[in-house]
C-alpha atoms as a PDB file:
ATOM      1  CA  UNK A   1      13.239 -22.458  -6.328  1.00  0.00           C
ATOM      2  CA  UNK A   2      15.139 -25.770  -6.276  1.00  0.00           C
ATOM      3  CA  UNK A   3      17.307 -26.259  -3.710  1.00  0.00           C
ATOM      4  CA  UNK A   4      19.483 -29.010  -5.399  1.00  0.00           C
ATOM      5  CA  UNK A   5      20.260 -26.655  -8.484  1.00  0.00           C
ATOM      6  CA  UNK A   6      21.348 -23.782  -6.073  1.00  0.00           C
ATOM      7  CA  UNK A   7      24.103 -26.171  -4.492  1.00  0.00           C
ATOM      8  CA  UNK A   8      22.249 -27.292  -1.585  1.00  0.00           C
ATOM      9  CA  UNK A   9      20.573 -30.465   0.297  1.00  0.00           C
ATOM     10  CA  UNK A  10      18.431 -30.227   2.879  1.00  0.00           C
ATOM     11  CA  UNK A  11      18.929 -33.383   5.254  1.00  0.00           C
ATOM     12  CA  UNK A  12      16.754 -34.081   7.702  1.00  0.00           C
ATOM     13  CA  UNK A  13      18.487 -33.786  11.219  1.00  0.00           C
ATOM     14  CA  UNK A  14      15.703 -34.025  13.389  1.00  0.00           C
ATOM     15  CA  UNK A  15      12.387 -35.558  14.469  1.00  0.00           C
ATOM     16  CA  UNK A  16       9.957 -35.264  16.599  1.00  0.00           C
ATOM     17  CA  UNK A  17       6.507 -37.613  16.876  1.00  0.00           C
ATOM     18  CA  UNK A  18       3.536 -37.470  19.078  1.00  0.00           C
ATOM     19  CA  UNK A  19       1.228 -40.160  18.040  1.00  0.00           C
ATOM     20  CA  UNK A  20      -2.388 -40.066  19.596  1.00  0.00           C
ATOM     21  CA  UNK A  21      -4.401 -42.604  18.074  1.00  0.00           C
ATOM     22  CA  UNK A  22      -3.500 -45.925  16.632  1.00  0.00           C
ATOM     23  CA  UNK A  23      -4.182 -46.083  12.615  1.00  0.00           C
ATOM     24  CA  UNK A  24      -4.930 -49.094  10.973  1.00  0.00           C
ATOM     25  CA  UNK A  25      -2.952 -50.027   7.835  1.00  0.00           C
ATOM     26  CA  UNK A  26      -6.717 -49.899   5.037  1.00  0.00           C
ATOM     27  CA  UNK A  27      -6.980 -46.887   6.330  1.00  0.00           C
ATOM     28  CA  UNK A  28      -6.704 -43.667   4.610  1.00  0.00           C
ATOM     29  CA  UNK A  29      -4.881 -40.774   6.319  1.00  0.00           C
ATOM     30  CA  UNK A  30      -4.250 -37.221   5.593  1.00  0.00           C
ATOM     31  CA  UNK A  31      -1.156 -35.355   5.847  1.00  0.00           C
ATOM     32  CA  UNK A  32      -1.212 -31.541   6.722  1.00  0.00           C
ATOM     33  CA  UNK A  33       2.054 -29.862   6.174  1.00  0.00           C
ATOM     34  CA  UNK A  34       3.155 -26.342   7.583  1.00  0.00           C
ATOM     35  CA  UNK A  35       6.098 -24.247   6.657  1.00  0.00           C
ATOM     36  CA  UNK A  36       7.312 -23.067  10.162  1.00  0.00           C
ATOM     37  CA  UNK A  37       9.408 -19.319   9.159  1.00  0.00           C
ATOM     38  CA  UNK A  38      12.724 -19.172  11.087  1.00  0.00           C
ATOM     39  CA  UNK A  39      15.923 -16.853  10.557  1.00  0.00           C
ATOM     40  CA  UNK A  40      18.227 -19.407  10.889  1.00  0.00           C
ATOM     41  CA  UNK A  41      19.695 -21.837   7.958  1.00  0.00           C
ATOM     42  CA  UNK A  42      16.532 -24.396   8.269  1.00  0.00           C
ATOM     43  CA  UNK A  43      13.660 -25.388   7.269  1.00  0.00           C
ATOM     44  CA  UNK A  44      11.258 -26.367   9.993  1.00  0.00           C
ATOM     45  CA  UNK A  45       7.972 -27.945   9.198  1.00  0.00           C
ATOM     46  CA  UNK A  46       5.005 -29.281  11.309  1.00  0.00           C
ATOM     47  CA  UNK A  47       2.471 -31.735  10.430  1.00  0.00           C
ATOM     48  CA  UNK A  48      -0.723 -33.066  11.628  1.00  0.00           C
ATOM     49  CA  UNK A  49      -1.686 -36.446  10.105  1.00  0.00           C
ATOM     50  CA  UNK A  50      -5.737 -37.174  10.382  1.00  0.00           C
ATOM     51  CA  UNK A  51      -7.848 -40.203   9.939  1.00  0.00           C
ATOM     52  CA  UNK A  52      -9.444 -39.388   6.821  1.00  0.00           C
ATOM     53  CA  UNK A  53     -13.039 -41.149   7.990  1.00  0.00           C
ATOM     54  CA  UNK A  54     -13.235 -38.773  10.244  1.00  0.00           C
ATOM     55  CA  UNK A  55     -10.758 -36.298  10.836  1.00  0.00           C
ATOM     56  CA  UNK A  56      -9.502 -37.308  13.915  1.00  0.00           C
ATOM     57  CA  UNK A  57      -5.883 -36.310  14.775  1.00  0.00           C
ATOM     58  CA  UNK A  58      -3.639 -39.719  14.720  1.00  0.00           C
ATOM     59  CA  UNK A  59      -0.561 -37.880  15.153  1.00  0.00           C
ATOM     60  CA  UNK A  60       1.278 -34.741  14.993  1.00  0.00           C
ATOM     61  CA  UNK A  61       5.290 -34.200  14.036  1.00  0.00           C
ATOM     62  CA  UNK A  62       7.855 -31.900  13.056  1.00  0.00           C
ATOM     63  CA  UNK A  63      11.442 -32.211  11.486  1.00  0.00           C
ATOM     64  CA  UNK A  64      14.113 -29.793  11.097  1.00  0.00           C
ATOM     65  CA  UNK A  65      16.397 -29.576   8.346  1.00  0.00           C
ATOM     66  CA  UNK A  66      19.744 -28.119   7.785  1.00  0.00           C
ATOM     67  CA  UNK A  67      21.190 -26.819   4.312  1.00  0.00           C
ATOM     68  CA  UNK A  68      23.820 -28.489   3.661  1.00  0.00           C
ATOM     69  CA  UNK A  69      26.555 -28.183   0.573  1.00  0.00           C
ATOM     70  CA  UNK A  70      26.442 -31.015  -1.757  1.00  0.00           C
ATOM     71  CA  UNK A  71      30.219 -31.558  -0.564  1.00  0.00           C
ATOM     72  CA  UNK A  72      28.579 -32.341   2.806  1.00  0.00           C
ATOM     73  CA  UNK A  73      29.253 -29.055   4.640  1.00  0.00           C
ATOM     74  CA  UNK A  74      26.644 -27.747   6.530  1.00  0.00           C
ATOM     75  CA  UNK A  75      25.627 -24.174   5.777  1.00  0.00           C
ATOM     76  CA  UNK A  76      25.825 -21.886   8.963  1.00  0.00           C
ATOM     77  CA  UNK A  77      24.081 -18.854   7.122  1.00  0.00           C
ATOM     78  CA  UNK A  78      20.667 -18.257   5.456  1.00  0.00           C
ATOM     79  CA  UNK A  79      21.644 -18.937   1.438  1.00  0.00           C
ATOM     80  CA  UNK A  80      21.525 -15.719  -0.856  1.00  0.00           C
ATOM     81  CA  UNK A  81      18.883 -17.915  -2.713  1.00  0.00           C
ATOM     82  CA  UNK A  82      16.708 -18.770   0.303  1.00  0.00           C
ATOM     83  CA  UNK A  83      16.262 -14.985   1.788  1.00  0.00           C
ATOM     84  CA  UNK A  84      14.715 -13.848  -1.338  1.00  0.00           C
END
């Protein structure tokens, strides 16, 4: 599924950060992304980021983001494409 050919952008319209550990910038760090399912017109996703020496949790986030036309409307219902 691409979301661009269907019509659609996805900006992001919101953030949200906790950070719990200070990471240097030589270090390495892994990104874990989750899909969070909702039944409204967004995509939700939540990450933790680790140290990668370690594993230790440096921070955890999640953004939401809207569909939105590439005419710049925002889309108030699930896409056709999206609910399949």
């Amino acid at each position: 599924m691409d979301i661009y050919d269907q019509g659609f952008v996805t900006p992001i319209v919101d953030v949200h950060v906790r950070y719990l550990s200070p990471a240097l910038c030589e270090e390495t760090l892994v990104v874990e992304t989750n899909y969070v399912s909702s039944k409204a017109a967004k995509l939700i996703f939540k990450y933790a980021i680790y140290r990668k020496s370690d594993m230790s949790v440096v921070a955890e986030a999640e953004t939401t983001q809207l569909f939105m036309t590439k005419e710049g409307v925002f889309e108030v219902s699930v896409p056709d494409f999206y609910r399949e």
